[in-house]
C-alpha atoms as a PDB file:
ATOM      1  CA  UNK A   1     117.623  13.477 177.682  1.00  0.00           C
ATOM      2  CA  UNK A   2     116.925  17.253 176.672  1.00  0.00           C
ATOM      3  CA  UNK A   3     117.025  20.048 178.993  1.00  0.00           C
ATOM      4  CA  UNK A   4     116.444  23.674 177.836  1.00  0.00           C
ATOM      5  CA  UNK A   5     117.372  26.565 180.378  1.00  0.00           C
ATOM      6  CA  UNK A   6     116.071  29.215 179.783  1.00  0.00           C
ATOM      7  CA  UNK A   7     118.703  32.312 180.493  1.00  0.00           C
ATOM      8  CA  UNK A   8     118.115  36.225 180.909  1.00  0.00           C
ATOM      9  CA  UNK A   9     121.105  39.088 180.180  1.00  0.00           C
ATOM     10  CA  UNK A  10     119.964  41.612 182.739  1.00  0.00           C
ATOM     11  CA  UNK A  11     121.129  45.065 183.806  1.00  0.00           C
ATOM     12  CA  UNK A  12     124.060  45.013 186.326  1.00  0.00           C
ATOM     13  CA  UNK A  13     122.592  46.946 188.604  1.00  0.00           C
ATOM     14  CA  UNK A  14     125.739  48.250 190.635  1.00  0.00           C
ATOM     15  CA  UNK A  15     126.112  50.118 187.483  1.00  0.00           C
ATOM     16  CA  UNK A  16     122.536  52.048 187.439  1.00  0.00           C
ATOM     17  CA  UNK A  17     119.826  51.170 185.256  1.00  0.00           C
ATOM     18  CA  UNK A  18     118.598  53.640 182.146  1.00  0.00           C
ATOM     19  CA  UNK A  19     115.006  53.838 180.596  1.00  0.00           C
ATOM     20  CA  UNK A  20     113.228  54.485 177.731  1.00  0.00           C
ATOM     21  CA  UNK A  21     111.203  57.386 177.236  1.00  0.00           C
ATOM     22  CA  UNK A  22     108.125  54.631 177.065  1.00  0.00           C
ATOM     23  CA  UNK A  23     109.503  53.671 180.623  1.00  0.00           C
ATOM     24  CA  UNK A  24     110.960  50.303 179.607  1.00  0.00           C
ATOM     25  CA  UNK A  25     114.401  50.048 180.488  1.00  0.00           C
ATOM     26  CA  UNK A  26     117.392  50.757 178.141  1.00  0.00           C
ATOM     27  CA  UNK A  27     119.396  47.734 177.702  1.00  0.00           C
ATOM     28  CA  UNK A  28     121.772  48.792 174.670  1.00  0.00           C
ATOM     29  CA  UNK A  29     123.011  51.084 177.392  1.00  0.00           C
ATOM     30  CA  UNK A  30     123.993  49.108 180.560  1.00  0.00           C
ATOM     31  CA  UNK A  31     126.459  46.645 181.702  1.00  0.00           C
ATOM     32  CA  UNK A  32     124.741  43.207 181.607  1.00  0.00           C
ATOM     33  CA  UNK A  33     125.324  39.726 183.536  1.00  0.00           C
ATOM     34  CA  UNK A  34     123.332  36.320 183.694  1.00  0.00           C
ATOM     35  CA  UNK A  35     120.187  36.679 185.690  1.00  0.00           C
ATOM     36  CA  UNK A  36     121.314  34.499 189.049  1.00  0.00           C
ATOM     37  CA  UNK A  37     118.599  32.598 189.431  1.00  0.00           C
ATOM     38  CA  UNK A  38     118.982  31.439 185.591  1.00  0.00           C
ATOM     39  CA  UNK A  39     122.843  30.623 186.143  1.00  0.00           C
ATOM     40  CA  UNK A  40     121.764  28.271 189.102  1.00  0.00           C
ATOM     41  CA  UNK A  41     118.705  26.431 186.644  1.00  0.00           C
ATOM     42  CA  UNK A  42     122.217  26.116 183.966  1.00  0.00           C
ATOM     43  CA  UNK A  43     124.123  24.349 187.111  1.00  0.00           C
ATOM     44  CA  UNK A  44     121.319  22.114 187.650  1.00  0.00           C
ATOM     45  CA  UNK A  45     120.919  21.196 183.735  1.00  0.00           C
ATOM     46  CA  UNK A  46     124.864  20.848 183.609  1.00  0.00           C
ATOM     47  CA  UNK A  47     124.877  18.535 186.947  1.00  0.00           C
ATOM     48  CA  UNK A  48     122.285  16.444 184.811  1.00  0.00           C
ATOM     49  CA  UNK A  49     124.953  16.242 181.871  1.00  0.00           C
ATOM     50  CA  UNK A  50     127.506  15.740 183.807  1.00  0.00           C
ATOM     51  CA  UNK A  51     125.726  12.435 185.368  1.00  0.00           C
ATOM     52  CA  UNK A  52     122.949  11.105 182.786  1.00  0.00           C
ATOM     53  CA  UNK A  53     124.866  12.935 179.787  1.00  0.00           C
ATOM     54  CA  UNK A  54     121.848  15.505 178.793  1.00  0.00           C
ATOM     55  CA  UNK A  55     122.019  17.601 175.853  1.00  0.00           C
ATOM     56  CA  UNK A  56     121.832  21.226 177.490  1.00  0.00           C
ATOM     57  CA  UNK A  57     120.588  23.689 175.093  1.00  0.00           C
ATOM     58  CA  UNK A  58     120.304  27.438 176.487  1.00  0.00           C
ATOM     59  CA  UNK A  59     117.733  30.204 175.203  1.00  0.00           C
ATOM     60  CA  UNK A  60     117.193  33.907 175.705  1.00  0.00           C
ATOM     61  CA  UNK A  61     115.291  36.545 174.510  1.00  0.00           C
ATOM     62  CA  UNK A  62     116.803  40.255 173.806  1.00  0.00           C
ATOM     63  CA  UNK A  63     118.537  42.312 172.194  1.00  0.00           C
ATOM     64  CA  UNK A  64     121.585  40.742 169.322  1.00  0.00           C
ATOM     65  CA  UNK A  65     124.339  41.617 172.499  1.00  0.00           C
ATOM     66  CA  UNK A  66     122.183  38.529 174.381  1.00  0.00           C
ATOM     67  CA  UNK A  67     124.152  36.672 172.703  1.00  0.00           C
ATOM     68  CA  UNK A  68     127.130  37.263 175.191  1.00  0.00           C
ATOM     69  CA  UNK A  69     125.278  35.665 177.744  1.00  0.00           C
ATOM     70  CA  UNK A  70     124.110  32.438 175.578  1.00  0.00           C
ATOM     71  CA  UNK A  71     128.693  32.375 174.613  1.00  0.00           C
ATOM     72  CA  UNK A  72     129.033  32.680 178.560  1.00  0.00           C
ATOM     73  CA  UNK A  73     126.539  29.413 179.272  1.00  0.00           C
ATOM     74  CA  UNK A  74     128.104  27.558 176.530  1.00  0.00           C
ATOM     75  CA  UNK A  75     131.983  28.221 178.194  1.00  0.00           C
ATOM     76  CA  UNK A  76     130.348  26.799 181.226  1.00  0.00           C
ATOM     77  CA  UNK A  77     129.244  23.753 179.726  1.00  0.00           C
ATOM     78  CA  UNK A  78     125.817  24.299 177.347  1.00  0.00           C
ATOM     79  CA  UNK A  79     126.207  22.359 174.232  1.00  0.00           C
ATOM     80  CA  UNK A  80     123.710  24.319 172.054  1.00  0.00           C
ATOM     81  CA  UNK A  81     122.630  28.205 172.379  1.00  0.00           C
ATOM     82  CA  UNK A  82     119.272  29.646 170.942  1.00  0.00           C
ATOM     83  CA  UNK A  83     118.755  33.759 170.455  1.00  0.00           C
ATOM     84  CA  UNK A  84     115.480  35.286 169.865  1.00  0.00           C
ATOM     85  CA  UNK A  85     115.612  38.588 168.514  1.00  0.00           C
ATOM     86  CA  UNK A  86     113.443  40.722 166.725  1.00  0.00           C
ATOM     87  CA  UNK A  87     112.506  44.368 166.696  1.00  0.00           C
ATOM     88  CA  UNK A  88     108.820  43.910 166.802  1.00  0.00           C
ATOM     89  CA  UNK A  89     109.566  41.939 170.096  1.00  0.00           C
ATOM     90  CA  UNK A  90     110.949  44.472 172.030  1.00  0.00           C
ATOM     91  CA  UNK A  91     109.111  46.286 175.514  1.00  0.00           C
ATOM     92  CA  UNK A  92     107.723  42.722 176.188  1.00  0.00           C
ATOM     93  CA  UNK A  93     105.867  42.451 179.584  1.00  0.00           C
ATOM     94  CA  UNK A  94     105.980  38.646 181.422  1.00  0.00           C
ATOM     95  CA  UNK A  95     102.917  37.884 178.994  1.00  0.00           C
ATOM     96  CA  UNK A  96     104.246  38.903 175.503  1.00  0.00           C
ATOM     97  CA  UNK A  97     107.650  37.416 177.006  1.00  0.00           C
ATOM     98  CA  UNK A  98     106.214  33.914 177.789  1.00  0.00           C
ATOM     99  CA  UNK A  99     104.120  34.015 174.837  1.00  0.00           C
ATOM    100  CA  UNK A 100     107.310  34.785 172.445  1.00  0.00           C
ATOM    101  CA  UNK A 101     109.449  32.051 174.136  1.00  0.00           C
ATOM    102  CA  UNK A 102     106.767  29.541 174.008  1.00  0.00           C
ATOM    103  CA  UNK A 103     106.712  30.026 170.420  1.00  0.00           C
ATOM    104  CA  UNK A 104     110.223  29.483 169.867  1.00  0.00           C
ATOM    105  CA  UNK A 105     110.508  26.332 172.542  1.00  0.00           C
ATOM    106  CA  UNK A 106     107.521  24.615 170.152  1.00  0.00           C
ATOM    107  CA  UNK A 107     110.191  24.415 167.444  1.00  0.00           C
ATOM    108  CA  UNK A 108     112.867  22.371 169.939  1.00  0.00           C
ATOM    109  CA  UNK A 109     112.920  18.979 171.109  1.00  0.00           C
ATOM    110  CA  UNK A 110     112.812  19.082 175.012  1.00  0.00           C
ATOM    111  CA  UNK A 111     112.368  16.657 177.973  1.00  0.00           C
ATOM    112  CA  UNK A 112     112.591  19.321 180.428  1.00  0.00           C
ATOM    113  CA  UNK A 113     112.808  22.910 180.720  1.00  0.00           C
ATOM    114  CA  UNK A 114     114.483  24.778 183.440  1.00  0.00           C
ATOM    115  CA  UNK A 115     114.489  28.643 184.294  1.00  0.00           C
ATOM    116  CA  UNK A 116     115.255  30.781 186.810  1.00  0.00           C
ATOM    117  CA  UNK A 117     112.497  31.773 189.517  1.00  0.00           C
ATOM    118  CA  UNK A 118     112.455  35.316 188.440  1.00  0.00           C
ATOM    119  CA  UNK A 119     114.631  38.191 187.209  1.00  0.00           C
ATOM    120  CA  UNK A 120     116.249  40.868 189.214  1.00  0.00           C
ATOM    121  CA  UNK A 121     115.154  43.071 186.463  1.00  0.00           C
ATOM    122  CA  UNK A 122     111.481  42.678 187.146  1.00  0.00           C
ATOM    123  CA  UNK A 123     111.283  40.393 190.401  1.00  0.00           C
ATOM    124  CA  UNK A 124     107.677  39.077 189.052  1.00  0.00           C
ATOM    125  CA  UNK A 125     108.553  35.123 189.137  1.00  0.00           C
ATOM    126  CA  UNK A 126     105.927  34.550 186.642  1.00  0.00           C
ATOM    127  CA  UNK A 127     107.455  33.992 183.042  1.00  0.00           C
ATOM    128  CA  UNK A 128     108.437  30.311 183.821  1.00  0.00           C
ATOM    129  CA  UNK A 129     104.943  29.280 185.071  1.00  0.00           C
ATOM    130  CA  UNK A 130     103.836  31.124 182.369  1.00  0.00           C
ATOM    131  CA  UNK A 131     105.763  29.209 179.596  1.00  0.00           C
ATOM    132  CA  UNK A 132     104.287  26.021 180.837  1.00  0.00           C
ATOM    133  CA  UNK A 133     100.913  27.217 180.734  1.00  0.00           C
ATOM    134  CA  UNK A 134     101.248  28.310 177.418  1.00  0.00           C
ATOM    135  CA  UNK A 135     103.140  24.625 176.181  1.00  0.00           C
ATOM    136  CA  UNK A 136     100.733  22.964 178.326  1.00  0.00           C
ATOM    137  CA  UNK A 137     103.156  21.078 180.536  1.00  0.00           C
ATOM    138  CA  UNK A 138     103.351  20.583 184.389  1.00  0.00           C
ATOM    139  CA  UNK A 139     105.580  23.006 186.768  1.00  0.00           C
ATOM    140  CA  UNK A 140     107.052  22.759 189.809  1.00  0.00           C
ATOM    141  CA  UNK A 141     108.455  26.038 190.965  1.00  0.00           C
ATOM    142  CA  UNK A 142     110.957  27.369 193.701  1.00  0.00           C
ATOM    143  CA  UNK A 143     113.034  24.671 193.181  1.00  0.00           C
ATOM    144  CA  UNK A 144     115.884  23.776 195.957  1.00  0.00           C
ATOM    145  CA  UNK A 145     116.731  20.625 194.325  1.00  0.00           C
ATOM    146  CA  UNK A 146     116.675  18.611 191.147  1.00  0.00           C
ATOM    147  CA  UNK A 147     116.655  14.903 190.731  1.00  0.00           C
ATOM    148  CA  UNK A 148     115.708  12.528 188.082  1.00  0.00           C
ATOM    149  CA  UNK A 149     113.851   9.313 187.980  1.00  0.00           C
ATOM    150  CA  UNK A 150     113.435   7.469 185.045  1.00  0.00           C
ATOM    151  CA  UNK A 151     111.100   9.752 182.993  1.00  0.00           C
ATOM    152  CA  UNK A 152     109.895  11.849 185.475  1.00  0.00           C
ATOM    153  CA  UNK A 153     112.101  14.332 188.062  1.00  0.00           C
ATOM    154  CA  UNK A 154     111.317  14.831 191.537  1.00  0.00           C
ATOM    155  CA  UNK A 155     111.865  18.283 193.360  1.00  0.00           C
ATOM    156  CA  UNK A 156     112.155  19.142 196.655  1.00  0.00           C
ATOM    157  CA  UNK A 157     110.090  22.785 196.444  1.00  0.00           C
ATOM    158  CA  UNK A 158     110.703  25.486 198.773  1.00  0.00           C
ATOM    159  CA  UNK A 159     107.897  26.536 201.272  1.00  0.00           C
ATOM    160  CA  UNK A 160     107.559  28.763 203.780  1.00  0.00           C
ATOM    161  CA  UNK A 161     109.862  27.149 206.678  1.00  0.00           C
ATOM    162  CA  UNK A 162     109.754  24.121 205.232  1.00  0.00           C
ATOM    163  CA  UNK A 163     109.811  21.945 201.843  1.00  0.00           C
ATOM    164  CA  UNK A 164     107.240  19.704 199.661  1.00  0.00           C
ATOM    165  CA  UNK A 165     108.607  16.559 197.306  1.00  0.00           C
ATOM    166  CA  UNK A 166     107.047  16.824 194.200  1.00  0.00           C
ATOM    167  CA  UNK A 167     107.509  14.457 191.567  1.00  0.00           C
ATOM    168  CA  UNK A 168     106.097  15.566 188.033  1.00  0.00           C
ATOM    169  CA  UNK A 169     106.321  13.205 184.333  1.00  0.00           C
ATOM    170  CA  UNK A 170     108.605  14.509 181.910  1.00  0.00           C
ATOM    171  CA  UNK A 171     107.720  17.016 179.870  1.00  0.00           C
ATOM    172  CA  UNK A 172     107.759  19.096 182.362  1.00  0.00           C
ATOM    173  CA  UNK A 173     109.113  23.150 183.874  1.00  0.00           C
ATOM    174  CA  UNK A 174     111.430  23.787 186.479  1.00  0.00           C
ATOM    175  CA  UNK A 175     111.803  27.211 188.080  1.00  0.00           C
ATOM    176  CA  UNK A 176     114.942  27.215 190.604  1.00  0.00           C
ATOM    177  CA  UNK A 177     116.226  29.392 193.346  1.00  0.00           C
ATOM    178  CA  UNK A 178     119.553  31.045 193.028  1.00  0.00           C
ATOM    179  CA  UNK A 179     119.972  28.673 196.255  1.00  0.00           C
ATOM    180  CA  UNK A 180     119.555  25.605 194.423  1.00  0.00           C
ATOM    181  CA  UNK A 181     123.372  25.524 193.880  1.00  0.00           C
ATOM    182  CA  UNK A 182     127.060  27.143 193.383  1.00  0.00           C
ATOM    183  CA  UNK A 183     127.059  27.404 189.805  1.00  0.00           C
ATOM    184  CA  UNK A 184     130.613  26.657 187.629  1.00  0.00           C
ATOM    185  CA  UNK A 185     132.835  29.227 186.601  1.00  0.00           C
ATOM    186  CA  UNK A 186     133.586  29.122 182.791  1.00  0.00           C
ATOM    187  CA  UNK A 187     136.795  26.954 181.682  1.00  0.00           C
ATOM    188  CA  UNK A 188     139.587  27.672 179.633  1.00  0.00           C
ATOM    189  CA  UNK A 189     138.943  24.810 176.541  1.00  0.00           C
ATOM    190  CA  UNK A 190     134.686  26.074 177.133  1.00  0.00           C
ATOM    191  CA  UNK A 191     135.831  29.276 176.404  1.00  0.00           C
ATOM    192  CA  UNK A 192     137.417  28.418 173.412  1.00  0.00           C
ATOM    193  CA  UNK A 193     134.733  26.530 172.371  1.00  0.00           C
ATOM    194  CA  UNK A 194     131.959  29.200 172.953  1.00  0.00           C
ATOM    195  CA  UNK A 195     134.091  31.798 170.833  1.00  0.00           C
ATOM    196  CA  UNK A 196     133.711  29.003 168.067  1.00  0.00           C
ATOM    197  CA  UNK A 197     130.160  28.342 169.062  1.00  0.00           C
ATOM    198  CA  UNK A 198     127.292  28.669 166.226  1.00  0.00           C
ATOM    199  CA  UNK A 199     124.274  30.436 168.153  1.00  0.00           C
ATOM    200  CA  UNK A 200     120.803  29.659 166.271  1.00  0.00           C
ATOM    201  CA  UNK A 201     118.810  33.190 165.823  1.00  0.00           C
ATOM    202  CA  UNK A 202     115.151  33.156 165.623  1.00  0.00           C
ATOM    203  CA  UNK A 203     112.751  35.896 164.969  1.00  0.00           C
ATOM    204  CA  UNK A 204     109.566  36.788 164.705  1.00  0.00           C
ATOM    205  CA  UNK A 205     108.582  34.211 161.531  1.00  0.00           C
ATOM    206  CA  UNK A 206     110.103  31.349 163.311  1.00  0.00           C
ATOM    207  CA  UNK A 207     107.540  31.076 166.173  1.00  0.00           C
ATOM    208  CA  UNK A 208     105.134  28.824 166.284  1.00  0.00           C
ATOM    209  CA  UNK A 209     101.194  29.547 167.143  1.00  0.00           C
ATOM    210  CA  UNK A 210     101.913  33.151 168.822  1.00  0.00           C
ATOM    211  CA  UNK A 211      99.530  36.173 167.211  1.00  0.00           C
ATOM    212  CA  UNK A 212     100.981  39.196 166.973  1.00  0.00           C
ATOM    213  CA  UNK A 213      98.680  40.739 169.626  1.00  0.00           C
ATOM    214  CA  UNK A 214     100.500  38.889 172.182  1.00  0.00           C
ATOM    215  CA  UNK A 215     104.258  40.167 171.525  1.00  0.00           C
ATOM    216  CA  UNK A 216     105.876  42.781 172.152  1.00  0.00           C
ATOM    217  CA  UNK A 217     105.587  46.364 173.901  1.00  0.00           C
ATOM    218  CA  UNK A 218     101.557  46.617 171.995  1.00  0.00           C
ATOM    219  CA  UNK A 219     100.946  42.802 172.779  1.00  0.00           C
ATOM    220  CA  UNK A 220     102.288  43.463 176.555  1.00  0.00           C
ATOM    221  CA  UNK A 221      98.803  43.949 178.890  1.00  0.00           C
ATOM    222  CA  UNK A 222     101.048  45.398 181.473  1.00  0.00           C
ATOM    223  CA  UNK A 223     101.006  49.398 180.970  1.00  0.00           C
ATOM    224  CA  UNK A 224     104.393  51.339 182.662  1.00  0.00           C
ATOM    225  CA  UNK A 225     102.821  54.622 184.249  1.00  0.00           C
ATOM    226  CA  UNK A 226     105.771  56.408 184.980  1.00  0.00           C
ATOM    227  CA  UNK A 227     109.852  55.428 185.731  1.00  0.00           C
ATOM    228  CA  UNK A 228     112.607  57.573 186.749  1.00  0.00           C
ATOM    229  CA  UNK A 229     116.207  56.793 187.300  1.00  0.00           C
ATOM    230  CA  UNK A 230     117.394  56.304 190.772  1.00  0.00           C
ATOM    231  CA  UNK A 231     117.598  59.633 193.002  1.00  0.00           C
ATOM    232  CA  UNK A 232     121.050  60.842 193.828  1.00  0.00           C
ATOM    233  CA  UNK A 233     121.876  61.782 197.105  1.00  0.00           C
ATOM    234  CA  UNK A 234     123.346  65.461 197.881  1.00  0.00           C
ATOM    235  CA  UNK A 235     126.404  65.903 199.326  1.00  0.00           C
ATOM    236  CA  UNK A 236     125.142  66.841 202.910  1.00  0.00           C
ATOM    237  CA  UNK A 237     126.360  68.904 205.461  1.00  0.00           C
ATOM    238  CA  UNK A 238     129.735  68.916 206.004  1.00  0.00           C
ATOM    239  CA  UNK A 239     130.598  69.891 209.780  1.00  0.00           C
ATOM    240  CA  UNK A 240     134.831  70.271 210.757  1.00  0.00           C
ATOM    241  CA  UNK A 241     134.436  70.593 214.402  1.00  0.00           C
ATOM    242  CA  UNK A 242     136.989  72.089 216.376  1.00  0.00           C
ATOM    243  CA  UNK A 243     137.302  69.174 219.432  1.00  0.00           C
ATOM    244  CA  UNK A 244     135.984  65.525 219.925  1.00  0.00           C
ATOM    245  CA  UNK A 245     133.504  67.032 221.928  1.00  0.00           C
ATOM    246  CA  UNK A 246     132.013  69.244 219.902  1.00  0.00           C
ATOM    247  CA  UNK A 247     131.717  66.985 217.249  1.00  0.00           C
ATOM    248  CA  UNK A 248     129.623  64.442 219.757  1.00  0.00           C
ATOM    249  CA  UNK A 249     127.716  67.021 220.977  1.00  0.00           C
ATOM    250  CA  UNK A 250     126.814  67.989 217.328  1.00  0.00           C
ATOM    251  CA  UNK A 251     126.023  64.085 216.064  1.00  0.00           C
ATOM    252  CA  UNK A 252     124.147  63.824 219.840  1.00  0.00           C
ATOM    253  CA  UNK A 253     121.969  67.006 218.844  1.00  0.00           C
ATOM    254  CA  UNK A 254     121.489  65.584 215.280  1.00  0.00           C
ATOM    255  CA  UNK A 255     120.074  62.549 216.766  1.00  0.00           C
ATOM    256  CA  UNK A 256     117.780  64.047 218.912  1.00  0.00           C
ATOM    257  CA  UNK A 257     116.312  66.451 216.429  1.00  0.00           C
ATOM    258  CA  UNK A 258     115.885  62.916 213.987  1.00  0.00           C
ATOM    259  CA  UNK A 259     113.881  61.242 217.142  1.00  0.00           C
ATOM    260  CA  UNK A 260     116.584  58.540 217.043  1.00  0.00           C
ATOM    261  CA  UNK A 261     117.054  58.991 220.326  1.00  0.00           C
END
């Protein structure tokens, strides 16, 4: 069996996020981690290697420093680790995203494909349903659990306050929840092996049926109007009241003037 997960790198965003002046976000310039919701999908395809023995294969898209994150999947377990980089792909919007992974997962051998629900970068959920449109395979989204049977899986599918079992044939697309699981931490002998590892690098010639109207920043139907970093805070008032009265009598007048009470 062959399961591809699908991994982001995106911005740590404890440490602030950056943009472009086209509004798309600078990458090259923040601190980076594994999109959550990804590293749960890579616990899920490693849970099915550790018990069926599945190849696990792991692709993102970005920038050459994705590659980190591809090293990082592999010291966890992932056997294989696919990068697709190219200039011309850059600014990509969920569309020109899908569309460019798509093209690169039509040159891989796959029984299933799992990503994460959605990025913390964007929050849109929609590149993973997207993908499978595009291959033309079934998807079962929000995925709280993962099982397989025979060729097929069956997922038990978040819902509202409740849950749907959904069974769907191999080929087939898994989104999953960052609540799907407690994902692995990396191991000493995967570490070595993922400082050893070859990562596969595919551009823009490598895809397979994509037009170039449909990549990048011009092939990206989604138009950025205006971004701006976050706003700072000032440093406020500062009061040094003489009593403990005085300073409740100040926060009580405070309040009052706020309407809080």
């Amino acid at each position: 069996m062959k399961v591809i997960v699908c991994i982001k790198q995106v911005p740590d965003t404890k440490g602030g996020v950056q943009f472009n002046p086209d509004g798309t976000l600078n990458r090259a310039a923040m601190l980076t981690i594994m999109n959550p919701d990804d590293k749960a999908g890579l616990e899920a395809a490693l849970r099915l290697k550790d018990q069926y023995g599945a190849e696990v294969t792991v692709l993102t898209m970005g920038l050459p420093k994705a590659a980190d994150v591809l090293q990082e999947a592999i010291a966890m377990g992932a056997d294989k680790g696919v990068l697709v980089t190219d200039r011309v792909l850059g600014g990509a919007d969920t569309w020109a995203t899908s569309t460019t992974i798509a093209g690169a997962l039509r040159k891989l051998d796959y029984d299933l494909i799992i990503t994460g629900r959605q990025a913390i970068d964007g929050d849109t959920a929609q590149v993973g349903p997207q993908i499978a449109e595009h291959l033309g395979i079934p998807v079962i989204s929000y995925a709280q659990e993962i099982k397989v049977d025979g060729d097929a899986v069956i997922v038990k599918r978040q819902y509202d306050d409740g849950y749907h079992m959904l069974k769907a044939k191999m080929p087939c697309l898994v989104t999953a929840l960052s609540e799907l699981n407690e994902p692995r931490y990396m191991t000493p002998g995967g570490i070595f092996d993922a400082v050893n590892a070859e990562i596969t690098t595919l551009g823009r010639a490598d895809l397979v049926d994509v037009d170039d109207s449909n990549i990048g920043l011009k092939g990206s139907p989604t138009k950025i109007a205006k971004a701006s970093d976050k706003v700072r805070k000032g440093a406020g008032e500062k009061v040094v009241p003489d009593s403990p009265d005085e300073a409740v009598s100040y926060i009580v007048g405070k309040l009052k003037d706020k309407h809080v009470i």
